[in-house]
N, C-alpha and C. Protein backbone atom coordinates (compact mmCIF):
# COMPACT_ATOMS: atom_id res chain seq x y z
N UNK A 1 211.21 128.22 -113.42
CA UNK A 1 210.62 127.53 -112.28
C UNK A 1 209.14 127.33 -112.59
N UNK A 2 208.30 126.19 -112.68
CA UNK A 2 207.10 126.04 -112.66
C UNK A 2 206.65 125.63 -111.42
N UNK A 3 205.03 126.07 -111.45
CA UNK A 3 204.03 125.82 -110.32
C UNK A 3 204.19 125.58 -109.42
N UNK A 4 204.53 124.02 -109.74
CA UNK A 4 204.42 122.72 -108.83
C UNK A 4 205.41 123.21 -108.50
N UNK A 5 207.04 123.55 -108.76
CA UNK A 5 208.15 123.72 -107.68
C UNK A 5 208.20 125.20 -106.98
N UNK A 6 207.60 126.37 -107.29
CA UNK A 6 207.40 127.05 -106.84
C UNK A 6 206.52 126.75 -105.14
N UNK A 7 205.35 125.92 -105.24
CA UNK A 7 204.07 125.28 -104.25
C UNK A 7 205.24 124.61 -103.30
N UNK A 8 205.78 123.81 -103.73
CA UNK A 8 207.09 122.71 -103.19
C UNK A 8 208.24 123.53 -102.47
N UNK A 9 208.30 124.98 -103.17
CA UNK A 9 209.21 125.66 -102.27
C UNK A 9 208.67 126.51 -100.89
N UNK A 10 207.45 126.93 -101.61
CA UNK A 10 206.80 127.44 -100.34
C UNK A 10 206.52 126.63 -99.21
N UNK A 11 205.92 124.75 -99.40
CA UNK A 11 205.26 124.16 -98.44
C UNK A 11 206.91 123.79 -97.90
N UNK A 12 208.06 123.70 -98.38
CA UNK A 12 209.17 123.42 -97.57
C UNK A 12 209.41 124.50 -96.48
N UNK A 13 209.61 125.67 -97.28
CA UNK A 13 209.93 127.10 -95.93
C UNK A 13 208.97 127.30 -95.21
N UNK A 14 207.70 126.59 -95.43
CA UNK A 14 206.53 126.31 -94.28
C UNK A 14 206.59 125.46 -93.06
N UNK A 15 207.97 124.50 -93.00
CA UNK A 15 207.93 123.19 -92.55
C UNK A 15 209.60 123.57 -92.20
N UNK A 16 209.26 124.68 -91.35
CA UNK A 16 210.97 124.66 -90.41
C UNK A 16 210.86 124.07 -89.32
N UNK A 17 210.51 122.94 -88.49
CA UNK A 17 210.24 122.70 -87.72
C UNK A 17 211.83 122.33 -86.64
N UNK A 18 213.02 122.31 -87.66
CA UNK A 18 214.15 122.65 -87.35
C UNK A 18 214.63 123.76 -86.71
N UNK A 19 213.51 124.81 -86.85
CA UNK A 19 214.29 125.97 -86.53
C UNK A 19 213.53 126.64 -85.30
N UNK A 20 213.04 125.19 -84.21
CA UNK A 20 212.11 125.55 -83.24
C UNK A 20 213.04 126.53 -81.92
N UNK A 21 214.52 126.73 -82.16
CA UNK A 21 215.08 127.93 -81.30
C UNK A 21 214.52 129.30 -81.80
N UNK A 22 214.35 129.17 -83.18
CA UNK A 22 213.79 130.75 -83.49
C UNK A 22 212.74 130.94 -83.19
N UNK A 23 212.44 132.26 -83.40
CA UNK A 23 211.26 132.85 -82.78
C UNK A 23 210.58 132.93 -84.19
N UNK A 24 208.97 132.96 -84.20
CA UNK A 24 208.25 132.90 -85.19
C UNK A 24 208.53 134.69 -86.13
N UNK A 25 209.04 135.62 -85.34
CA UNK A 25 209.21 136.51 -86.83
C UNK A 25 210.90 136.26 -87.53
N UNK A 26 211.81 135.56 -86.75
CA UNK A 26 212.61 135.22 -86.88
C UNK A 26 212.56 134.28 -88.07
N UNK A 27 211.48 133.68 -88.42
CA UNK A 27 211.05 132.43 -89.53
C UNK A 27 211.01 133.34 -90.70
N UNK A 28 210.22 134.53 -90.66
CA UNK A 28 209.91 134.99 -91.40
C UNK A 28 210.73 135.97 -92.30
N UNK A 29 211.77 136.39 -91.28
CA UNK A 29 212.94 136.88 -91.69
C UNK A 29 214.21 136.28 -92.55
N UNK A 30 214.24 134.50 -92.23
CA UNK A 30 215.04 133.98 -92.72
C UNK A 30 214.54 133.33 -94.20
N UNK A 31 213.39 133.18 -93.65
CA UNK A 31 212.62 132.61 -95.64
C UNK A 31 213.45 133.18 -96.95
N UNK A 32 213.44 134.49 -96.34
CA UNK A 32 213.90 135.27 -97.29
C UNK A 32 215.00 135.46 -97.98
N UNK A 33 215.93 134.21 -96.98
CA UNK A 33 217.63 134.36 -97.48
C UNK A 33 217.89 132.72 -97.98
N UNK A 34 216.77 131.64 -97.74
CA UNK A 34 217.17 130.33 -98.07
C UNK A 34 216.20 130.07 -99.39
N UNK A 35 217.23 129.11 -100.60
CA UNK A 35 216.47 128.82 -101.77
C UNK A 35 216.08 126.57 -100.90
N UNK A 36 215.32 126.93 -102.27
CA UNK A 36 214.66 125.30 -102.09
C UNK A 36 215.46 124.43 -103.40
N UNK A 37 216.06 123.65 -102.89
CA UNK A 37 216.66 121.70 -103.48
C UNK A 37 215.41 121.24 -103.15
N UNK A 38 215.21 120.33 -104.68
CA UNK A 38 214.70 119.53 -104.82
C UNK A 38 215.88 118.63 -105.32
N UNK A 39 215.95 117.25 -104.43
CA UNK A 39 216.92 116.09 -105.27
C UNK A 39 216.73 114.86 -105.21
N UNK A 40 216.75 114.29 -106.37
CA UNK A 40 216.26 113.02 -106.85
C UNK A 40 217.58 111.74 -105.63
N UNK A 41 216.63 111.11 -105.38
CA UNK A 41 217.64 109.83 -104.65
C UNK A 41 218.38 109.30 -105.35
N UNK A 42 219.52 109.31 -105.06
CA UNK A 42 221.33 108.99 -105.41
C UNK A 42 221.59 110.44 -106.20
N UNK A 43 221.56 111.55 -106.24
CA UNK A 43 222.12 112.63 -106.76
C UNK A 43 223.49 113.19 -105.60
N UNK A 44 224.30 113.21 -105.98
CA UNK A 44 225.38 114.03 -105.27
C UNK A 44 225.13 115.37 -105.19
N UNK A 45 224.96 115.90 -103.90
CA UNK A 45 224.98 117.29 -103.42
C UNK A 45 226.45 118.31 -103.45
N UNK A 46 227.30 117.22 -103.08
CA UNK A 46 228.90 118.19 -103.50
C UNK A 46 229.66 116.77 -102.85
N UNK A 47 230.66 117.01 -103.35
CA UNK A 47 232.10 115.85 -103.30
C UNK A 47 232.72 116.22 -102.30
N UNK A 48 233.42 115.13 -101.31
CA UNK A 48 234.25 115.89 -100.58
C UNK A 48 235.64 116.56 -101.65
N UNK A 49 235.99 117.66 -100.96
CA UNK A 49 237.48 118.57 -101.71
C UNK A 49 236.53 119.71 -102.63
N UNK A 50 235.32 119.59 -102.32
CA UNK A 50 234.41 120.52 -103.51
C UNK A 50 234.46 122.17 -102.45
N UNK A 51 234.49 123.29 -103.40
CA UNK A 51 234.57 124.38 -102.42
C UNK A 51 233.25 125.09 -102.31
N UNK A 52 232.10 124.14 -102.43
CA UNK A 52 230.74 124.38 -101.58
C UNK A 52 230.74 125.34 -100.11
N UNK A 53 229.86 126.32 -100.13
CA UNK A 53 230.10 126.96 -98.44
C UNK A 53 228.41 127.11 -98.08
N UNK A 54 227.79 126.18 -98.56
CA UNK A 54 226.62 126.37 -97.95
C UNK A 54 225.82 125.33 -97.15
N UNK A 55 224.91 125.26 -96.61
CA UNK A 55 224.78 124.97 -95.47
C UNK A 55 223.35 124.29 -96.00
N UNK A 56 222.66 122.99 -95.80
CA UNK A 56 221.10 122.27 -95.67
C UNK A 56 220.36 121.72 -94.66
N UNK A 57 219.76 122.12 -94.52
CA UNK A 57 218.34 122.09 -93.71
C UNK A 57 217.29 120.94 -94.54
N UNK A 58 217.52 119.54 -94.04
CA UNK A 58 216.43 118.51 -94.86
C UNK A 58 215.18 118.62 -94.38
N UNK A 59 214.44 118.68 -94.99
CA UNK A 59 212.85 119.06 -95.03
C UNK A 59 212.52 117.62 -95.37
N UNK A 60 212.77 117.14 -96.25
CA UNK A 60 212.22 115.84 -96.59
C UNK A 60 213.30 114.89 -96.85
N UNK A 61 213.09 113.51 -96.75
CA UNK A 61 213.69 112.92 -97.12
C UNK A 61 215.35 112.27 -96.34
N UNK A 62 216.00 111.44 -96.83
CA UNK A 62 217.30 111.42 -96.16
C UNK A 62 218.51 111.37 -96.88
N UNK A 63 219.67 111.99 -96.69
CA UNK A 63 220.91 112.73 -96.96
C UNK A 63 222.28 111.07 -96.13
N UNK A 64 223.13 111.26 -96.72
CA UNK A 64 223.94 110.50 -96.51
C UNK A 64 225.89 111.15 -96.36
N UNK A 65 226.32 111.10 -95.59
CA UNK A 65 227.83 111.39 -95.19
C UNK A 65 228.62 110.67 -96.12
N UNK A 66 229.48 111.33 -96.62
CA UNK A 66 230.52 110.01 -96.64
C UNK A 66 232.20 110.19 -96.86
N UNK A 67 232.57 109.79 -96.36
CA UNK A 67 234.39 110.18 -95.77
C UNK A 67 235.18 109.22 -96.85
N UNK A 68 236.26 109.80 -97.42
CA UNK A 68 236.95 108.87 -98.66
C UNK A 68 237.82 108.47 -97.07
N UNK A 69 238.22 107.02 -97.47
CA UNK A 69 239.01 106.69 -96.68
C UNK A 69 240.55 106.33 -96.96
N UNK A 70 242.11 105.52 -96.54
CA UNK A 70 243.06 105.49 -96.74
C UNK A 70 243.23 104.66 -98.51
N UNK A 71 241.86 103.75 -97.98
CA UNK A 71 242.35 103.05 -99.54
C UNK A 71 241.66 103.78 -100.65
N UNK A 72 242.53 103.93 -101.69
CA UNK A 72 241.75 104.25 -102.60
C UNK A 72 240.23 104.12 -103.36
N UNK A 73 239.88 105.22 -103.52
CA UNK A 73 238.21 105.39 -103.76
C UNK A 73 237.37 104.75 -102.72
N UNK A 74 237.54 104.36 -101.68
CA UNK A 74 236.40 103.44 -100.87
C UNK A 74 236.25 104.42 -99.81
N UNK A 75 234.60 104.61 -99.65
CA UNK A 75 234.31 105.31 -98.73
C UNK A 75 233.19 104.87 -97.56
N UNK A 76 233.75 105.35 -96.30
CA UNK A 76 233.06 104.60 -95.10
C UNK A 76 231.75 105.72 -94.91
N UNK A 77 230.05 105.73 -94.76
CA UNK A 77 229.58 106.62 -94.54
C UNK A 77 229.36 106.55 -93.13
N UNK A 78 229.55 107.92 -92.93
CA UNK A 78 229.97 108.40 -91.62
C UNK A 78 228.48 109.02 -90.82
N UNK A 79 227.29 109.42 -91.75
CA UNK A 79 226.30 109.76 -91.13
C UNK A 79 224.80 109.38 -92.10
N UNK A 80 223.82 109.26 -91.63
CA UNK A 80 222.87 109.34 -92.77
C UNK A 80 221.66 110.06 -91.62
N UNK A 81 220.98 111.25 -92.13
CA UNK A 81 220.33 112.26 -91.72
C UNK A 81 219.24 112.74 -92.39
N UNK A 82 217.87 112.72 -91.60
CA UNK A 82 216.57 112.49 -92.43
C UNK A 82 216.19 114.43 -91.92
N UNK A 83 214.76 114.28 -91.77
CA UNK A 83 214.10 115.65 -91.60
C UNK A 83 214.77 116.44 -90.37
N UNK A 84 214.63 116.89 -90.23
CA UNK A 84 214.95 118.20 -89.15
C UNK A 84 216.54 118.68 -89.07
N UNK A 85 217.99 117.88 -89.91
CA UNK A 85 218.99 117.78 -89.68
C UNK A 85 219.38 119.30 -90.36
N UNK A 86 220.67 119.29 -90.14
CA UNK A 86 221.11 120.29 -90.60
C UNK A 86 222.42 119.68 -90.85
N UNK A 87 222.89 120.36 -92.45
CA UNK A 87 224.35 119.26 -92.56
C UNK A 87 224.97 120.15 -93.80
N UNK A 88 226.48 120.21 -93.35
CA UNK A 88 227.45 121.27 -94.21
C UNK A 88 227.52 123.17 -93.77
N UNK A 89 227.36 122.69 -92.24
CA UNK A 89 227.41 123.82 -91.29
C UNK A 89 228.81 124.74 -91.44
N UNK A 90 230.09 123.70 -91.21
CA UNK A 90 231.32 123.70 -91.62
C UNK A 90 231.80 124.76 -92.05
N UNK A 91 231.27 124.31 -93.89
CA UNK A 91 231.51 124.99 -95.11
C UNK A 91 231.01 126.69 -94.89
N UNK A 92 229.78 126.88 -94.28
CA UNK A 92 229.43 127.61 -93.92
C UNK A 92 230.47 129.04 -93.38
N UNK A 93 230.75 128.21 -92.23
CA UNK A 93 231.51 128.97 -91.34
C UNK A 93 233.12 129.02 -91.26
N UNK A 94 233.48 128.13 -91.91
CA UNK A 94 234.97 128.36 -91.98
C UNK A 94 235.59 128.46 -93.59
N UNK A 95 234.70 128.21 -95.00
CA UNK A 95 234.95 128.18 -95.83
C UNK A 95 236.19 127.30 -96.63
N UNK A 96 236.34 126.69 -95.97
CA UNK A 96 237.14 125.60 -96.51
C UNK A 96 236.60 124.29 -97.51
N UNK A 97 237.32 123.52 -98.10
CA UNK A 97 236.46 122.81 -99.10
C UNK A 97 235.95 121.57 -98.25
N UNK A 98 234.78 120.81 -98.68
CA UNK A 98 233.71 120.44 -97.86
C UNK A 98 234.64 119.06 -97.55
N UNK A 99 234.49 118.93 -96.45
CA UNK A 99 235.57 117.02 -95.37
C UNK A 99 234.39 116.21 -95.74
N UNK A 100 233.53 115.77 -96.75
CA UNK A 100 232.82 114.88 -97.11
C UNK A 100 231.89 114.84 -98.04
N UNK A 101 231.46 113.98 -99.06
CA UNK A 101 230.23 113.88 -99.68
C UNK A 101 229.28 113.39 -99.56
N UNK A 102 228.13 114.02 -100.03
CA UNK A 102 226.43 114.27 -99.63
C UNK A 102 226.13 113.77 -100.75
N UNK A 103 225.02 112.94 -100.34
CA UNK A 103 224.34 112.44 -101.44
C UNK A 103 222.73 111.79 -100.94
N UNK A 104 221.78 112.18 -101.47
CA UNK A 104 220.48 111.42 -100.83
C UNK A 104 220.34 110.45 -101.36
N UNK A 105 219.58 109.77 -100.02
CA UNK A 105 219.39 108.59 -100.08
C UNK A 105 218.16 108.31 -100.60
N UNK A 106 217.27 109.08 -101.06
CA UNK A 106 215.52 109.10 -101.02
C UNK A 106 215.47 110.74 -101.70
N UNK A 107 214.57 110.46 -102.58
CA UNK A 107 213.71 112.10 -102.99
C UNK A 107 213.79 113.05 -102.37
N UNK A 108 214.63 113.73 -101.94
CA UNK A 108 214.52 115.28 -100.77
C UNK A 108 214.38 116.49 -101.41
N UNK A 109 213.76 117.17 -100.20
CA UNK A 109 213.58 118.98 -100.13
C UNK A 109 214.42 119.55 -98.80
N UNK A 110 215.33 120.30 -99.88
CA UNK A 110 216.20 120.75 -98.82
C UNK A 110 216.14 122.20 -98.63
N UNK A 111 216.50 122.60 -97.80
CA UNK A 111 216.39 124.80 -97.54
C UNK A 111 217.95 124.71 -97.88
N UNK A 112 218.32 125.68 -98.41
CA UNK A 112 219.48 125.60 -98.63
C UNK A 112 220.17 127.45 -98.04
N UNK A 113 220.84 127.78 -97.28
CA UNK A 113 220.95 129.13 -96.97
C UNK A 113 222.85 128.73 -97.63
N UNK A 114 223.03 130.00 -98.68
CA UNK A 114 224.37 129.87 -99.00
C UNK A 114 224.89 131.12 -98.39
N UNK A 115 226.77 131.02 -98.38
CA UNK A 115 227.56 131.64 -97.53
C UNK A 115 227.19 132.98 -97.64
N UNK A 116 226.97 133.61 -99.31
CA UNK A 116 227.02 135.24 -99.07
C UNK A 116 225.55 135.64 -98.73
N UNK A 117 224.35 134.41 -98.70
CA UNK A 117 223.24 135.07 -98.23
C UNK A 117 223.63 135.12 -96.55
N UNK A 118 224.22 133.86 -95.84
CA UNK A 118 224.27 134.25 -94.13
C UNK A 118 224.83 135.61 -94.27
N UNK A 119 226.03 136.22 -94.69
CA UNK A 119 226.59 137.12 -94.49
C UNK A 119 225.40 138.66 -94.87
N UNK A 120 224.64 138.31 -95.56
CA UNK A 120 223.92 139.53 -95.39
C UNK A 120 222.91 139.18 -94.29
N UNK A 121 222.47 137.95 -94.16
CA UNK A 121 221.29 138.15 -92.96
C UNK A 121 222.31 138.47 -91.68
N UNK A 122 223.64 138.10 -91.45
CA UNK A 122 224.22 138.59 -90.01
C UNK A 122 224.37 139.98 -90.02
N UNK A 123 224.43 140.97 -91.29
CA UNK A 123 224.49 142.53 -91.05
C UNK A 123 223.33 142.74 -91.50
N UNK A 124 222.34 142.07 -91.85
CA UNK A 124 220.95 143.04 -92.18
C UNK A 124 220.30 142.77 -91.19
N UNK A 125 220.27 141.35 -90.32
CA UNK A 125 219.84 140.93 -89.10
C UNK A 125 220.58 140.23 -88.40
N UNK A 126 221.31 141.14 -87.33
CA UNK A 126 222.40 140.40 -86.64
C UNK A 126 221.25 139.49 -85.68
N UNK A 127 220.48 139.90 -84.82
CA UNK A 127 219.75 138.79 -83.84
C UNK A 127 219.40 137.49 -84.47
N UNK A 128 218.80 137.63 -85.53
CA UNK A 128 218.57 136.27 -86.28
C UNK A 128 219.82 135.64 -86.82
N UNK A 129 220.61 136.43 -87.00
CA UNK A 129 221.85 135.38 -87.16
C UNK A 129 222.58 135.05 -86.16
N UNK A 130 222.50 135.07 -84.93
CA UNK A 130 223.08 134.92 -83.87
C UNK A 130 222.36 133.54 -83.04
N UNK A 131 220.85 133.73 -83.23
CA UNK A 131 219.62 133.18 -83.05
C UNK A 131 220.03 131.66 -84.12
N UNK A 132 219.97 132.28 -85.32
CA UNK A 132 220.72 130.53 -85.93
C UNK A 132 221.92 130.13 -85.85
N UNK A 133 222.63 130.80 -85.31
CA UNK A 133 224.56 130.08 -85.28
C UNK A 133 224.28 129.29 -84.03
N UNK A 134 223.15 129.53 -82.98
CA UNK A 134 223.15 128.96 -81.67
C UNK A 134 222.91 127.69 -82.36
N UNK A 135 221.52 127.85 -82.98
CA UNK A 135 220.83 126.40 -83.10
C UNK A 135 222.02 125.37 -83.83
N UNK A 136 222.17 126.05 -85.06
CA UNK A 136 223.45 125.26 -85.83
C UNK A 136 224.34 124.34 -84.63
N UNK A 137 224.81 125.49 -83.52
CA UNK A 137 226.17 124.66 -83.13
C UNK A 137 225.62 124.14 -81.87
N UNK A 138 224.44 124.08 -81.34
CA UNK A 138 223.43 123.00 -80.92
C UNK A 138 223.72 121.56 -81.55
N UNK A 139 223.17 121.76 -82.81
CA UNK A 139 222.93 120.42 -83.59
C UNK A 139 224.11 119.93 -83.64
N UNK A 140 225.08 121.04 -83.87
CA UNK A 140 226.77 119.90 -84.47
C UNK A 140 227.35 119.46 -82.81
N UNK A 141 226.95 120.05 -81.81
CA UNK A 141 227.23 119.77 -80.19
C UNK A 141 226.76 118.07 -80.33
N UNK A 142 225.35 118.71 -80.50
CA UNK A 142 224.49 116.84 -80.27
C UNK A 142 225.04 115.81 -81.53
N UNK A 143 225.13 115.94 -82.41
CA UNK A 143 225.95 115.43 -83.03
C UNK A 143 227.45 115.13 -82.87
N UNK A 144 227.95 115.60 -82.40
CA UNK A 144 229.64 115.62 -82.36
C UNK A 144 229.15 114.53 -80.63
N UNK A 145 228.15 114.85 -79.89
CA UNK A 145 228.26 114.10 -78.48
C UNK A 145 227.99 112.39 -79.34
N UNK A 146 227.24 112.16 -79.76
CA UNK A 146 226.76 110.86 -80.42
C UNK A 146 228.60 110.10 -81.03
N UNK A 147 228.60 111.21 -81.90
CA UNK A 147 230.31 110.23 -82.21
C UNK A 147 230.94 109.86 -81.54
N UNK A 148 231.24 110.77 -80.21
CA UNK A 148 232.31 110.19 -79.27
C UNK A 148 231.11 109.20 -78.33
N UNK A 149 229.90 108.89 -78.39
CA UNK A 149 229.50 107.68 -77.95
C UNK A 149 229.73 106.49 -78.67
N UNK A 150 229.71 107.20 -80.03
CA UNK A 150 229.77 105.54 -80.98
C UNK A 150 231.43 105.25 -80.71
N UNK A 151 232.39 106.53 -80.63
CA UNK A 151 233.58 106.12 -80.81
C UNK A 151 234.07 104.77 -79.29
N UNK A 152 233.60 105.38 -78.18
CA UNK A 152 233.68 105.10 -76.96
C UNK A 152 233.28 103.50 -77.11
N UNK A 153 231.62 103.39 -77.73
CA UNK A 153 231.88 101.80 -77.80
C UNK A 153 232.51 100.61 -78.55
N UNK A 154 233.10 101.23 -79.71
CA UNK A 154 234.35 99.96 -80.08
C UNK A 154 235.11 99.68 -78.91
N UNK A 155 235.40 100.70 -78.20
CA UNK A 155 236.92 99.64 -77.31
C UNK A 155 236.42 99.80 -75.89
């Protein structure tokens, strides 16, 4: 790891502004369990069917959904998600292989918290992990409400 991405990892876990349900020692507690992505625009983050279980927090930049659909290889993207998002919650929590592929759209810095680090911050700090499963299923609430608006206006 040099300098510059070391500086780049710190000014990202400086810039949770995502994680405005936690409490400020709560920030300080979680630094400690998320690494820093750096990814070049058009890099694939994981495929859908990939058995990824971790979870991103975009700091910079924007991230893209995308759902294989009935016809072969063609895929409809289903979301595209800039700073404050949180995306591959899922994988996280139910461990199954990931229902879509990620890919940025633009230069990003992502926090990345993977499955066996949550599992030690929920027994080394159950409040802070309780404290982020809220926010998480906050975001996928407000999110999941938006689809069934978009779904609602086709018909």
């Amino acid at each position: 790891m040099d300098i510059g991405f070391e500086q780049i990892c710190r000014d990202l876990k400086d810039d949770l502004r995502f994680f405005r349900f936690l409490e400020e020692r709560d920030l300080e507690v979680l630094r400690n369990y998320v690494k820093c992505w750096q990814v070049a625009a058009g890099e694939t983050l994981w495929h859908e069917g990939d058995d990824d279980s971790s979870v991103v927090f975009v700091v910079r930049g924007r991230l893209e959904e995308k759902k294989l659909t009935e016809f072969e290889e063609n895929r409809v993207i289903v979301g595209v998600y800039g700073p404050g998002a949180i995306m591959g919650e899922f994988g996280l929590l139910d461990g199954q292989p990931r229902a879509f592929t990620a890919a940025a759209l633009d230069d990003a810095g992502l926090l990345v918290l993977e499955r066996e680090a949550f599992e030690r911050l929920t027994t080394e700090h159950p409040e802070v992990g309780v404290r982020l499963l809220k926010g998480m299923l906050f975001a996928a609430t407000q999110r999941l409400k938006k689809s069934f608006d978009r779904l609602a206006s086709i018909f």
